[in-house]
N, C-alpha and C. Protein backbone atom coordinates (compact mmCIF):
# COMPACT_ATOMS: atom_id res chain seq x y z
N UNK A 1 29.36 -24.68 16.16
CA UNK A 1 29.95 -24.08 14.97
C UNK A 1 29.99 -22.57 15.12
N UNK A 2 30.90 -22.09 14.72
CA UNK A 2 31.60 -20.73 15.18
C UNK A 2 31.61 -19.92 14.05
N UNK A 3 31.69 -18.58 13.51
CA UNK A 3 31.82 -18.12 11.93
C UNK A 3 31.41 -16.84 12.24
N UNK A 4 32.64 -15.87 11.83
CA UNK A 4 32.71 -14.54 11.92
C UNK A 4 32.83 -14.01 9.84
N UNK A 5 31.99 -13.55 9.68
CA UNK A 5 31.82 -13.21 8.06
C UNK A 5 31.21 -12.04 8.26
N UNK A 6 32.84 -11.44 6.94
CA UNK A 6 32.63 -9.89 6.71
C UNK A 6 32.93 -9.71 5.27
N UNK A 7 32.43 -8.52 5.03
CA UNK A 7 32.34 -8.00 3.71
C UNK A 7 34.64 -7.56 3.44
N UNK A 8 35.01 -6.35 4.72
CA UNK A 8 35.93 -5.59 4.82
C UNK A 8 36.49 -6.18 5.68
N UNK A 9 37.71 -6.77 6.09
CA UNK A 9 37.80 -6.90 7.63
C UNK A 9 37.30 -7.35 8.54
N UNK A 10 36.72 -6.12 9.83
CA UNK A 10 36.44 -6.81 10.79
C UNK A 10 35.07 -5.62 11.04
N UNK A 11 34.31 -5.07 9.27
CA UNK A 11 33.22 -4.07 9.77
C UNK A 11 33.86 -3.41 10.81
N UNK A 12 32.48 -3.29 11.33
CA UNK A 12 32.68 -2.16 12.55
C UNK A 12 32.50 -2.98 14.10
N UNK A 13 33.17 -4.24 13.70
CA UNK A 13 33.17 -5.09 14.96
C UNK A 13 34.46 -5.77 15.69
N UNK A 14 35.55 -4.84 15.43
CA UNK A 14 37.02 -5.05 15.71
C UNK A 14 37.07 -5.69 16.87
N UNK A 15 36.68 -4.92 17.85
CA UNK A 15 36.82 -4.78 19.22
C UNK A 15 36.12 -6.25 19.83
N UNK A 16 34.35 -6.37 18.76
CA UNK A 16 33.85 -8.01 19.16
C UNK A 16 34.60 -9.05 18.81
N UNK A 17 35.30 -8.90 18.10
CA UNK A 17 36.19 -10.00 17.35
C UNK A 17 36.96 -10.66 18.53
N UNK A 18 37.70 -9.43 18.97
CA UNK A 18 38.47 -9.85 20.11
C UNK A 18 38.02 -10.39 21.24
N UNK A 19 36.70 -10.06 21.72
CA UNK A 19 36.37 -10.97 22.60
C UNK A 19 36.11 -11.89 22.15
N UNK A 20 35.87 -12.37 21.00
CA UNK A 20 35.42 -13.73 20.69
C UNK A 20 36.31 -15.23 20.51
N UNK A 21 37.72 -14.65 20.43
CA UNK A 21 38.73 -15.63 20.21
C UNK A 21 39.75 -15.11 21.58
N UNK A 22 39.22 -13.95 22.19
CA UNK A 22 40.18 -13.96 23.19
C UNK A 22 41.32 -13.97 23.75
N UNK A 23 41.99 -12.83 24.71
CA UNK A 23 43.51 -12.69 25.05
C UNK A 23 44.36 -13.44 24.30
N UNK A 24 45.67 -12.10 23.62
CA UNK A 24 46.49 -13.11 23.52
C UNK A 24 46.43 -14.10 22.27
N UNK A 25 45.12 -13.63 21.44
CA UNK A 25 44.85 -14.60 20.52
C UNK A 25 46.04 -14.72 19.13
N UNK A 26 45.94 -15.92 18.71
CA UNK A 26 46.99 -15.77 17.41
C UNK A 26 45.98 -16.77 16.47
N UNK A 27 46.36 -16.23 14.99
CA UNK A 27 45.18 -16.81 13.87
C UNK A 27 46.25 -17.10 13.07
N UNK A 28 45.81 -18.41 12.19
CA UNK A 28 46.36 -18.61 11.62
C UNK A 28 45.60 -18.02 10.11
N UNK A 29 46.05 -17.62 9.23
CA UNK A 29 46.04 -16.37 8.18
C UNK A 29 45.72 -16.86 6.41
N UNK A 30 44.78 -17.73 6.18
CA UNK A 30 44.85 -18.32 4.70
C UNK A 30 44.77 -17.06 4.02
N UNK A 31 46.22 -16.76 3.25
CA UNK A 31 45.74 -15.50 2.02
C UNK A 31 46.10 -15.60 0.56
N UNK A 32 45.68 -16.96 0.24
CA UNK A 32 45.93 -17.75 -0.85
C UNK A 32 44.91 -16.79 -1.90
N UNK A 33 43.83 -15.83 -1.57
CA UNK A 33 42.78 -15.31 -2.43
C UNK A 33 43.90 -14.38 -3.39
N UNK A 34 44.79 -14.39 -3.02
CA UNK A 34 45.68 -12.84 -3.14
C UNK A 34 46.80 -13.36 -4.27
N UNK A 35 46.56 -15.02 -4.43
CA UNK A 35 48.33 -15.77 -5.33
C UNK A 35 47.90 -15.00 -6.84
N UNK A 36 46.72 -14.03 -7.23
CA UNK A 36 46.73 -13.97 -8.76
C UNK A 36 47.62 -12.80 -8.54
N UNK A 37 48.19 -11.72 -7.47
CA UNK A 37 48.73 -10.67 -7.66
C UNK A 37 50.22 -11.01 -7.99
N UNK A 38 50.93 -10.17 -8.35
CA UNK A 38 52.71 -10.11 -8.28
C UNK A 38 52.98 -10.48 -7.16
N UNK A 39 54.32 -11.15 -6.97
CA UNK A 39 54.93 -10.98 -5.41
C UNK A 39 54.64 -9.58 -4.75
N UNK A 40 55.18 -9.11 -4.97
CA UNK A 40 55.47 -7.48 -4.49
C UNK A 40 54.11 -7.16 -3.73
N UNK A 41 52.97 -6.74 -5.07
CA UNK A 41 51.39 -6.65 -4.38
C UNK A 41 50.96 -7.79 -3.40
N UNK A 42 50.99 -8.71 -3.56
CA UNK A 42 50.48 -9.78 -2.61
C UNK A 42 51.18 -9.58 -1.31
N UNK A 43 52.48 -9.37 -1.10
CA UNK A 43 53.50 -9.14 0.19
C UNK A 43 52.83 -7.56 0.86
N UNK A 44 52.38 -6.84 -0.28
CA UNK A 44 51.79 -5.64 0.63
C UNK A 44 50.65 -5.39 1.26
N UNK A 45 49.91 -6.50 0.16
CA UNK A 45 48.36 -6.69 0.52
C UNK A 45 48.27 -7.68 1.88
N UNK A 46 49.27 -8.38 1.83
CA UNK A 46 49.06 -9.52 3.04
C UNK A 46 49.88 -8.30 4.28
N UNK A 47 50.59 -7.56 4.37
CA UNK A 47 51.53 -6.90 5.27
C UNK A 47 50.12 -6.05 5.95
N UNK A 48 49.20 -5.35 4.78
CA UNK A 48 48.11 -4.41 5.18
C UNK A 48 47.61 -5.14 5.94
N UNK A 49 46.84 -6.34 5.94
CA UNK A 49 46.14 -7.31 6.62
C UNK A 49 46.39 -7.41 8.01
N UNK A 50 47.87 -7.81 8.05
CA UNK A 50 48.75 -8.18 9.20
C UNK A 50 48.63 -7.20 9.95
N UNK A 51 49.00 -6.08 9.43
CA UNK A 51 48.81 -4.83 10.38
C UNK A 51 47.02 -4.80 10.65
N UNK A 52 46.44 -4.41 10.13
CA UNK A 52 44.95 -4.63 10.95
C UNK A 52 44.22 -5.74 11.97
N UNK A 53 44.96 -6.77 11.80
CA UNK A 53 45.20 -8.13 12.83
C UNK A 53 46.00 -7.43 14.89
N UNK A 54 46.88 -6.93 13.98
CA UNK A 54 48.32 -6.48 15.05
C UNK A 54 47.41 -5.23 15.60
N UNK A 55 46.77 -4.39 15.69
CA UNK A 55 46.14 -2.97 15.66
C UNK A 55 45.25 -3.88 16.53
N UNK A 56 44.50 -4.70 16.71
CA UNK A 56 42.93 -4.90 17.86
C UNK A 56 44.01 -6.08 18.73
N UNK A 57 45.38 -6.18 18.59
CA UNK A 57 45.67 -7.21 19.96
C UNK A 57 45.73 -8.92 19.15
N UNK A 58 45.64 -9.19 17.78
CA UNK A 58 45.24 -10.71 17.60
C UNK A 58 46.61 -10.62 17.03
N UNK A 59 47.61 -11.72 17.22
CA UNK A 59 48.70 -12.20 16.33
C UNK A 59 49.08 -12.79 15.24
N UNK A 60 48.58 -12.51 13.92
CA UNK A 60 48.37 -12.94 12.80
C UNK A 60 50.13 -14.17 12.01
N UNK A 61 49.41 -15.09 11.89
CA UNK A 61 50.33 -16.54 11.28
C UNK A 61 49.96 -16.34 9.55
N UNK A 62 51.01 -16.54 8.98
CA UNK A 62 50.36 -16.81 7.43
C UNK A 62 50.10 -18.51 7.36
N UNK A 63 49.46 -18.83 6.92
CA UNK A 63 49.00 -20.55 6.20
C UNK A 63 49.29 -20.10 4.87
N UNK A 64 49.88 -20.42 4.50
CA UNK A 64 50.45 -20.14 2.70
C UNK A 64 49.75 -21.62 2.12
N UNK A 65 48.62 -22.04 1.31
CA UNK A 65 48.03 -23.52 1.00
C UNK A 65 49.22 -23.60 0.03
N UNK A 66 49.75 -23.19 -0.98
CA UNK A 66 50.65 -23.56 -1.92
C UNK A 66 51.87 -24.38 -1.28
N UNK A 67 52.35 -24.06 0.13
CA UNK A 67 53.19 -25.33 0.34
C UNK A 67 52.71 -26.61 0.69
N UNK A 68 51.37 -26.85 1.17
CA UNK A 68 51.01 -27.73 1.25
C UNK A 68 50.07 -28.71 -0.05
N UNK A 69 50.04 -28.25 -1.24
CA UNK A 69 49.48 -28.64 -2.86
C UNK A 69 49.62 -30.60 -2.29
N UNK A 70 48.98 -30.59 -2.23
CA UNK A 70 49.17 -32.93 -2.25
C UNK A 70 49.85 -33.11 -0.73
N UNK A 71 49.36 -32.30 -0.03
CA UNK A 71 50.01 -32.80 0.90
C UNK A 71 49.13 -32.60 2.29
N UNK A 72 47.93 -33.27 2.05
CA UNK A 72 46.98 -33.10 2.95
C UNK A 72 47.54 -33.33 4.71
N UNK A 73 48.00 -34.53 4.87
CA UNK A 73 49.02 -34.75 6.25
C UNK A 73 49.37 -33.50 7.12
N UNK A 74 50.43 -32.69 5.83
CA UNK A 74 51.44 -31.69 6.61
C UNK A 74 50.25 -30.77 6.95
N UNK A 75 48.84 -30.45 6.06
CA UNK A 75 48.12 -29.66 6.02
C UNK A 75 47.69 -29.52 7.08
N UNK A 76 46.86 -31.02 7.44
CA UNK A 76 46.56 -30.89 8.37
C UNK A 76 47.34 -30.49 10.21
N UNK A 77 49.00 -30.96 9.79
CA UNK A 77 49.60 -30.73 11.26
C UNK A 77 49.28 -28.90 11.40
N UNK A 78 49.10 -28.71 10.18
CA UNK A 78 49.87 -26.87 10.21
C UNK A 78 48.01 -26.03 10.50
N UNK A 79 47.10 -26.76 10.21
CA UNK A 79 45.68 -26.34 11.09
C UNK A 79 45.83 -27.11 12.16
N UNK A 80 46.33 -27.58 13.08
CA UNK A 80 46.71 -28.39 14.56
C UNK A 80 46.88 -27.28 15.68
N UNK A 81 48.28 -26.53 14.41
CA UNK A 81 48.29 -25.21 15.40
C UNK A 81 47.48 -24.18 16.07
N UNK A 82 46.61 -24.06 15.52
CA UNK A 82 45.36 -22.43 15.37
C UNK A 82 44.19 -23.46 16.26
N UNK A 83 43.36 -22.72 17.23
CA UNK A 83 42.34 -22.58 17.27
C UNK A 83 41.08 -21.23 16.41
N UNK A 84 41.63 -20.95 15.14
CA UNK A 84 41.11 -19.30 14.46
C UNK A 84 42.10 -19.41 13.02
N UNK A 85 41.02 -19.60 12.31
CA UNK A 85 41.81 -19.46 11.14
C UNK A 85 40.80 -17.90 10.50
N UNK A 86 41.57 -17.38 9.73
CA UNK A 86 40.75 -16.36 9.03
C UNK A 86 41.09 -16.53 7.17
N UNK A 87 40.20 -16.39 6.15
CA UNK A 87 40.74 -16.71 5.04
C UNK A 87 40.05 -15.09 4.22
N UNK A 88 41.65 -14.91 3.51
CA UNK A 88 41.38 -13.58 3.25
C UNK A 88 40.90 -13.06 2.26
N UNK A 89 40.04 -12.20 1.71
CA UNK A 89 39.98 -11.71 0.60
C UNK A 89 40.88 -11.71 -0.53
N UNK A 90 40.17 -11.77 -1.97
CA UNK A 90 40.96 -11.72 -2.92
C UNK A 90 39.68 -11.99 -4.05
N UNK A 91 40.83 -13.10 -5.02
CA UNK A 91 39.91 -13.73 -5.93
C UNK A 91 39.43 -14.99 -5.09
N UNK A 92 38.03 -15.09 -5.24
CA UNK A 92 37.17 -16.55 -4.24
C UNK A 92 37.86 -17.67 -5.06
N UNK A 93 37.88 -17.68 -6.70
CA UNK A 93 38.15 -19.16 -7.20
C UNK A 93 39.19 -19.51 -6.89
N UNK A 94 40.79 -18.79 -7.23
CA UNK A 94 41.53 -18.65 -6.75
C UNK A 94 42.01 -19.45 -5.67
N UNK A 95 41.03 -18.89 -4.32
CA UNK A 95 41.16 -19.27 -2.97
C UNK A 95 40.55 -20.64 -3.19
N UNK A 96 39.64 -21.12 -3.88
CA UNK A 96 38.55 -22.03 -3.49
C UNK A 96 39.83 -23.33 -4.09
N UNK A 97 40.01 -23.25 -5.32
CA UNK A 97 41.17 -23.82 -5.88
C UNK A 97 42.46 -24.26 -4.90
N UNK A 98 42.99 -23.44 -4.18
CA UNK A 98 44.02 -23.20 -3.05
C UNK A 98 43.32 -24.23 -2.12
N UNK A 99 42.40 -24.25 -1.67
CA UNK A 99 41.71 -25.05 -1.00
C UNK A 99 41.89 -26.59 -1.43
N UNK A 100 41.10 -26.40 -2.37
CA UNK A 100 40.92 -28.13 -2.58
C UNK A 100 42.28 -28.66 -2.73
N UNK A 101 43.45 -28.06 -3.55
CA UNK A 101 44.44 -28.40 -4.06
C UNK A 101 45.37 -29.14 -2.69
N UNK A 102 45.33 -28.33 -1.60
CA UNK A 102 45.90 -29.05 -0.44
C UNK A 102 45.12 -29.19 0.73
N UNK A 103 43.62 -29.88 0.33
CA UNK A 103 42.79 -30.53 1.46
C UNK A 103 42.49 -29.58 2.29
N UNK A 104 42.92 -28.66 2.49
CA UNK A 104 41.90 -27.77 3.55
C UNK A 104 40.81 -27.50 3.94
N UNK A 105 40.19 -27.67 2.54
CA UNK A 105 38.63 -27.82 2.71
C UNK A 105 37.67 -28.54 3.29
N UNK A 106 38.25 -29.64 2.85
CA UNK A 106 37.74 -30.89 4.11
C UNK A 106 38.09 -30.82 5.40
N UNK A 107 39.42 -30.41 5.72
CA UNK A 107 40.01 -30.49 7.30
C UNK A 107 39.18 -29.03 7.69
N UNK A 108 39.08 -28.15 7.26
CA UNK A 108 38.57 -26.72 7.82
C UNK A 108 37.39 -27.59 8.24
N UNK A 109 36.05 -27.63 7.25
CA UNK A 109 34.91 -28.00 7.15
C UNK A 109 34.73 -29.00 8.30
N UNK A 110 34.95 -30.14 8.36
CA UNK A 110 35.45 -30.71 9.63
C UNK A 110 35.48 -30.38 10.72
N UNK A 111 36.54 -29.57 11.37
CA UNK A 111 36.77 -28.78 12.34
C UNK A 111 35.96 -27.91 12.59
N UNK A 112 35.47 -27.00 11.92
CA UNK A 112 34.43 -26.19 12.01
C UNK A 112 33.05 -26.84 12.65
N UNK A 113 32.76 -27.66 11.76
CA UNK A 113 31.43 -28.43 12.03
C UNK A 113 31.53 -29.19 13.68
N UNK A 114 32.62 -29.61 13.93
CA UNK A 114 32.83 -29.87 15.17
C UNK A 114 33.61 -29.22 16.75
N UNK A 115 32.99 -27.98 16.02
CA UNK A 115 33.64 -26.90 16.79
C UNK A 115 34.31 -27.03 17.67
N UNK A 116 35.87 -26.99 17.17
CA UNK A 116 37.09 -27.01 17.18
C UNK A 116 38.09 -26.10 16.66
N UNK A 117 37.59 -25.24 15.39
CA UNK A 117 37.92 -24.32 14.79
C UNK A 117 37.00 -23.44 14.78
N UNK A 118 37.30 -22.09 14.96
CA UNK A 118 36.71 -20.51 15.01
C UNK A 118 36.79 -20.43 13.18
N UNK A 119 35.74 -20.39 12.29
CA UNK A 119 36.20 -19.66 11.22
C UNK A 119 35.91 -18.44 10.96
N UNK A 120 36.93 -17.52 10.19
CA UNK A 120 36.61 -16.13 10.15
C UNK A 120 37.16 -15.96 8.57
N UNK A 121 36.22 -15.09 8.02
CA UNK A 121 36.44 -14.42 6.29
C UNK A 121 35.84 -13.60 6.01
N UNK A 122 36.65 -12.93 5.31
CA UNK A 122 36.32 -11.71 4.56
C UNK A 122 35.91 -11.52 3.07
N UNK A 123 35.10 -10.81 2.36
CA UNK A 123 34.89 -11.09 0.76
C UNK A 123 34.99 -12.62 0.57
N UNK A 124 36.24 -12.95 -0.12
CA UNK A 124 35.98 -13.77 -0.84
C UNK A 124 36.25 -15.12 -0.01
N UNK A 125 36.82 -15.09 1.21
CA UNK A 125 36.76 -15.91 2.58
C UNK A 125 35.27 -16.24 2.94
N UNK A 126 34.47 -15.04 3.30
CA UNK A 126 32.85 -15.08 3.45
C UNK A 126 32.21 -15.74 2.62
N UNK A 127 32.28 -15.56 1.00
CA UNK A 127 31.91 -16.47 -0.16
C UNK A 127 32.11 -17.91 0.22
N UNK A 128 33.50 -18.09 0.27
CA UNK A 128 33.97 -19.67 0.38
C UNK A 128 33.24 -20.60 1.47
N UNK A 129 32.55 -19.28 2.36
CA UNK A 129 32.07 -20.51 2.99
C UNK A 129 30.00 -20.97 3.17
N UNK A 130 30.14 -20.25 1.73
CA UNK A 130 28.60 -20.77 1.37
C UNK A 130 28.23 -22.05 0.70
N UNK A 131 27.43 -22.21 -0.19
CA UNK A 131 27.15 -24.00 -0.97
C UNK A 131 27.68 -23.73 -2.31
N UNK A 132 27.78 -22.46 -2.72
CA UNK A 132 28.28 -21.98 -4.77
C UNK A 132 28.99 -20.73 -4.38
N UNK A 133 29.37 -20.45 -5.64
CA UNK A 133 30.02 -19.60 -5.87
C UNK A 133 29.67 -18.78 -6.59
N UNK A 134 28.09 -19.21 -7.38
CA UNK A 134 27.84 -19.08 -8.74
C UNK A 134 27.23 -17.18 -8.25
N UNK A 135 27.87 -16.74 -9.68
CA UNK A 135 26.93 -15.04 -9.37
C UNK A 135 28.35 -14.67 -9.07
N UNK A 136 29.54 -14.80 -8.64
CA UNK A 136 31.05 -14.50 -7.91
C UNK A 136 31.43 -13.83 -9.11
N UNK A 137 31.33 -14.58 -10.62
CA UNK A 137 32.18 -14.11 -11.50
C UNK A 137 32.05 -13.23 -12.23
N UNK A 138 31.27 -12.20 -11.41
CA UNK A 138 30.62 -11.41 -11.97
C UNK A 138 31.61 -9.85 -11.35
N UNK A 139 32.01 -10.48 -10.43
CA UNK A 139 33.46 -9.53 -9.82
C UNK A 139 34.79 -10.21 -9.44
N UNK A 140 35.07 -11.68 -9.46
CA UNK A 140 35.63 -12.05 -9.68
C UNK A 140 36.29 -12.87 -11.03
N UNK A 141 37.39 -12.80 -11.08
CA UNK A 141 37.60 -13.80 -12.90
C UNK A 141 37.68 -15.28 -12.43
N UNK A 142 37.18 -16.13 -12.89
CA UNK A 142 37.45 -17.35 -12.61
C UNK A 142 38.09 -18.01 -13.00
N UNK A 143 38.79 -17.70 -14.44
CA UNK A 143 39.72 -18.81 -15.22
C UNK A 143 41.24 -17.90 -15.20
N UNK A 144 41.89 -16.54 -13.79
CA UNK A 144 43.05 -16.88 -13.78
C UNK A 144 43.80 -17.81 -13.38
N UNK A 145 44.95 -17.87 -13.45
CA UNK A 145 45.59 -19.48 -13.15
C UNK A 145 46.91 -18.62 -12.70
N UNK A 146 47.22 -18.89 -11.45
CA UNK A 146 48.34 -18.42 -11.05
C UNK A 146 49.27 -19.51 -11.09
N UNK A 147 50.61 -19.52 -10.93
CA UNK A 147 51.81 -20.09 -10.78
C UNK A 147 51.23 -21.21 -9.85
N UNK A 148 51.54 -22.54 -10.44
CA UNK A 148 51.25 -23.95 -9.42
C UNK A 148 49.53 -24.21 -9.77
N UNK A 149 48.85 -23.22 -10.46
CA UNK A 149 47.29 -23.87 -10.15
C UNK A 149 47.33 -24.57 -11.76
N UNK A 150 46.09 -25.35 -11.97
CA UNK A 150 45.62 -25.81 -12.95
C UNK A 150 44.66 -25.05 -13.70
N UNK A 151 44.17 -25.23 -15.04
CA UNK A 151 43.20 -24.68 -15.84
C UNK A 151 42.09 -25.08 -15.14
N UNK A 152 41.17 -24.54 -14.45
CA UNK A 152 39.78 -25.38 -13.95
C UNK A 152 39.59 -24.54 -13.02
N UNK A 153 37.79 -24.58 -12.70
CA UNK A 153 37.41 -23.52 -11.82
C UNK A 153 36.69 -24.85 -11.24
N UNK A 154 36.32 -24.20 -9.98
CA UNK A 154 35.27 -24.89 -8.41
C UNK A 154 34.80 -24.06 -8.16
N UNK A 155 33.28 -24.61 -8.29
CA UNK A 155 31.95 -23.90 -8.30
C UNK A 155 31.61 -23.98 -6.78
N UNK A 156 31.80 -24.60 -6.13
CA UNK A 156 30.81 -25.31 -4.90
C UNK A 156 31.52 -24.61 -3.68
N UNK A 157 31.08 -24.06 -2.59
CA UNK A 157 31.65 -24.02 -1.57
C UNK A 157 31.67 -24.54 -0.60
N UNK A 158 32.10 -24.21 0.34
CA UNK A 158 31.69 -25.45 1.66
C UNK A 158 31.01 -25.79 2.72
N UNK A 159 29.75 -24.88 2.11
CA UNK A 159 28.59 -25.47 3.13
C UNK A 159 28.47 -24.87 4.20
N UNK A 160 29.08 -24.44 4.78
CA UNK A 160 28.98 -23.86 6.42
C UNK A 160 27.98 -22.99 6.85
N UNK A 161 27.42 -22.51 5.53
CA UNK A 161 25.85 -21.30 5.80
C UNK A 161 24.93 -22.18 4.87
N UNK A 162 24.14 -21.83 4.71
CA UNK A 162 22.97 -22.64 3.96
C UNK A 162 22.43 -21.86 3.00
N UNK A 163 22.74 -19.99 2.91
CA UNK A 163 22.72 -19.40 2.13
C UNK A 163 23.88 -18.68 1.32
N UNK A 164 23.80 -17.65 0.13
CA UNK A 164 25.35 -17.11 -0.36
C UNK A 164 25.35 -15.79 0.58
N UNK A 165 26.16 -15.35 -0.10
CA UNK A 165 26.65 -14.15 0.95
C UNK A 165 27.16 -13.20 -0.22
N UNK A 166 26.78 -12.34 -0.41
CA UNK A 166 26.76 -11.01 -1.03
C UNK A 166 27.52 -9.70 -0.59
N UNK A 167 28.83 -9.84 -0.74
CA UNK A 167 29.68 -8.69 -0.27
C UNK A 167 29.92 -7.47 -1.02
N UNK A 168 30.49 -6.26 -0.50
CA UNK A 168 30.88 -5.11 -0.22
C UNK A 168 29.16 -4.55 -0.99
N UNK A 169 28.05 -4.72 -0.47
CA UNK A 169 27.39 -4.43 -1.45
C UNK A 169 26.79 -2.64 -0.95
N UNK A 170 26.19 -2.22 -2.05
CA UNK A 170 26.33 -0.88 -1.87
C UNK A 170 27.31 -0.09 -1.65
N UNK A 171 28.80 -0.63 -2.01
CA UNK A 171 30.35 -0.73 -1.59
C UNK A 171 30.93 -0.24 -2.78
N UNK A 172 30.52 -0.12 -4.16
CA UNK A 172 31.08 -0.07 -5.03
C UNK A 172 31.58 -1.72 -5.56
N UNK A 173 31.43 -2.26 -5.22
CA UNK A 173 32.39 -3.47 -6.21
C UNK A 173 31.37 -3.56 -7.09
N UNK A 174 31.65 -3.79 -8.57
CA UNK A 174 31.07 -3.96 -9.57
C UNK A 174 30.15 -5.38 -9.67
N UNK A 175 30.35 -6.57 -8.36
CA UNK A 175 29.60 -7.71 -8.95
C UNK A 175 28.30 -7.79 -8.41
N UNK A 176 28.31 -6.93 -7.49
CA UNK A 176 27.00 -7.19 -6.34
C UNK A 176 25.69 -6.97 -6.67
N UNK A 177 25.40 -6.29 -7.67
CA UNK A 177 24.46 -6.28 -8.88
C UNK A 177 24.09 -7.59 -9.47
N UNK A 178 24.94 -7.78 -9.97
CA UNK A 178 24.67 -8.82 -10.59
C UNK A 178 24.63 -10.11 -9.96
N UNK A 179 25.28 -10.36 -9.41
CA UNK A 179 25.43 -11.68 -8.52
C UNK A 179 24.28 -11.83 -7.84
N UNK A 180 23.62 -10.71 -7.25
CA UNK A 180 22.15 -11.22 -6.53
C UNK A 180 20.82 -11.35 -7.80
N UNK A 181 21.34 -10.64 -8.90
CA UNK A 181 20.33 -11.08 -9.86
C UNK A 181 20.38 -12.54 -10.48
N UNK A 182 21.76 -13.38 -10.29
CA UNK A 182 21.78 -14.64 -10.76
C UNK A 182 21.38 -15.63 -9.47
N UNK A 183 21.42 -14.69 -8.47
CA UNK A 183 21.28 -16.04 -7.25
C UNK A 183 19.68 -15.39 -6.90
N UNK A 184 18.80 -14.98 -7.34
CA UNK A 184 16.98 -14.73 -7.40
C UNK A 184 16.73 -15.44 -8.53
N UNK A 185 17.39 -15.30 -9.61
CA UNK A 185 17.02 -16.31 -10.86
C UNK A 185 17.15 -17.56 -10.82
N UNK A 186 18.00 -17.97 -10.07
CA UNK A 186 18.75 -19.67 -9.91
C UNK A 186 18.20 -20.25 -8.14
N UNK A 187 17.06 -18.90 -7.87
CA UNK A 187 16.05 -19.26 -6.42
C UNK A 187 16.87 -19.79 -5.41
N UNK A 188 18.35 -18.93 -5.33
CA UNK A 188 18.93 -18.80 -3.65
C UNK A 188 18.85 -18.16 -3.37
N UNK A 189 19.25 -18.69 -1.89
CA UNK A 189 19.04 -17.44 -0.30
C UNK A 189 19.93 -17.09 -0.43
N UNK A 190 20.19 -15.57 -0.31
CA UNK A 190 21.44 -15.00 -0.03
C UNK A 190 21.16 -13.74 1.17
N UNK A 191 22.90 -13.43 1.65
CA UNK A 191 22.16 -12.34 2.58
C UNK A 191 23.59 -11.28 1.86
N UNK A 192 23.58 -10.05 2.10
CA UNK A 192 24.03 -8.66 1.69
C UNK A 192 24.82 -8.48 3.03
N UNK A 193 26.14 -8.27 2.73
CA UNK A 193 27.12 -7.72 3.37
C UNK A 193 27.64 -6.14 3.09
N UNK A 194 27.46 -5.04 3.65
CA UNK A 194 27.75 -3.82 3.39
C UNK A 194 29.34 -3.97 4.49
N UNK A 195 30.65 -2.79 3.75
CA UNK A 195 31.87 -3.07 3.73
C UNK A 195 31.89 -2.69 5.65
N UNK A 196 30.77 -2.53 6.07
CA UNK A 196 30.80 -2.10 7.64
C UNK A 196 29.52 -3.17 8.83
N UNK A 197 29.80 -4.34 7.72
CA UNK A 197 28.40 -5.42 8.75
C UNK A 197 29.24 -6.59 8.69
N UNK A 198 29.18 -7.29 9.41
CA UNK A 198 29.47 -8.79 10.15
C UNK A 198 28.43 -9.66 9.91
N UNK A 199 28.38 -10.77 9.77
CA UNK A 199 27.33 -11.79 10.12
C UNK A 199 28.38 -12.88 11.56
N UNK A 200 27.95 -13.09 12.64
CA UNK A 200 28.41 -13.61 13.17
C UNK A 200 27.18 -14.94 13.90
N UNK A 201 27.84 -16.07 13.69
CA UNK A 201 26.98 -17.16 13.81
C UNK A 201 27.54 -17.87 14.88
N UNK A 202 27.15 -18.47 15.95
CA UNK A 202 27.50 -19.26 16.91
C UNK A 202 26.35 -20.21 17.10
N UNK A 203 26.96 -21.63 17.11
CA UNK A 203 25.74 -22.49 17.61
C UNK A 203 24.04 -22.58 17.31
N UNK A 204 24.21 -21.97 15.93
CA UNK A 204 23.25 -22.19 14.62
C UNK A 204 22.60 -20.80 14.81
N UNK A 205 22.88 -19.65 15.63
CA UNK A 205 22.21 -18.70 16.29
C UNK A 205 22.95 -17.43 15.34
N UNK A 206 22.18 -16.59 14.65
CA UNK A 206 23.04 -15.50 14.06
C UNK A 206 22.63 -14.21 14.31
N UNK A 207 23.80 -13.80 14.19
CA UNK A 207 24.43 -12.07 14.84
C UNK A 207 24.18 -11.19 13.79
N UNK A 208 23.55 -10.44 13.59
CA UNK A 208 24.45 -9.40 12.15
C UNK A 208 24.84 -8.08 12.94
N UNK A 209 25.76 -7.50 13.04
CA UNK A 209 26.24 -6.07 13.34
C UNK A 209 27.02 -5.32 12.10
């Protein structure tokens, strides 16, 4: 099991990234965190992305989950492609929602666990791939509902760390305060992501830079 988790990007580990998925690499791009913005913002926010992908050598794919909503099959042909998926910052529920809605979650989780898939996330990507979410909504909103989603939030994430993960902290984002005071009260492990550290995990063995 493979898992590159960042607060910003790629911290201050651009350059490791690239050796880690290697020459030539192309990722496929979940930036479903981003569907609560306008077209316009979301196309610039995903373009910024793209360009920081394109800048260290990796060839960035979008996975858009909204075409795949009930359609776990196609979902799965369209993760067939990627050995590297990365899932991007935004709103976590949002994303987490995007997830379940067209099975990804299970096929990622899966793949991952049987390392087959590289996973990589940022903020609210890094979140998604803990056991909760709980303490999130404290910088994230949980009950927007973008175009195609339903009224309903998902608490749970998907397991892939055994603790939460606490981003941009000492970063300014307004939740990181609080979120580690609900996850000491509710007696989880969490670990602190500053907008310039990595946690990188290979084969149950972890990295932080």
């Amino acid at each position: 099991m493979r898992l590159f988790l960042s607060s910003y990007r790629f911290g201050n580990f651009d350059s490791g990234l690239l050796e880690i998925v290697g020459d030539n690499a192309q990722v496929g791009v979940i930036t479903n965190a981003k569907d609560y913005k306008s077209d316009g913002e979301r196309a610039t926010s995903v373009k910024d992305l793209f360009h920081s992908f394109s800048e260290i050598g990796i060839t960035p794919h979008e996975i858009d989950l909204r075409r795949y909503f009930g359609n776990t099959e196609d979902m799965a042909l369209e993760l067939d492609k990627y050995d590297f998926v990365w899932l991007a910052g935004g709103n976590t529920f949002v994303l987490r929602r995007a997830l379940q809605y067209s099975g990804a979650d299970a096929l990622i989780t899966e793949r991952v666990r049987n390392d087959t898939l590289l996973y990589g996330g940022e903020s609210a990507g890094a979140i998604i791939a803990t056991p909760t979410l709980k303490g999130v909504e404290f910088g994230d909103d949980p009950y927007i509902i973008p175009a195609g989603y339903v009224d309903e939030e998902v608490w749970d994430g998907l397991g892939l760390v055994p603790f939460c993960i606490v981003p941009h902290y000492e970063s300014g984002w307004e939740g990181d305060e609080r979120m580690i005071e609900t996850l000491e009260t509710e007696g989880l492990p969490y670990k602190t992501l500053t907008d310039t550290q990595v946690l990188i995990i290979s084969d149950d063995n972890e990295v932080a830079e």
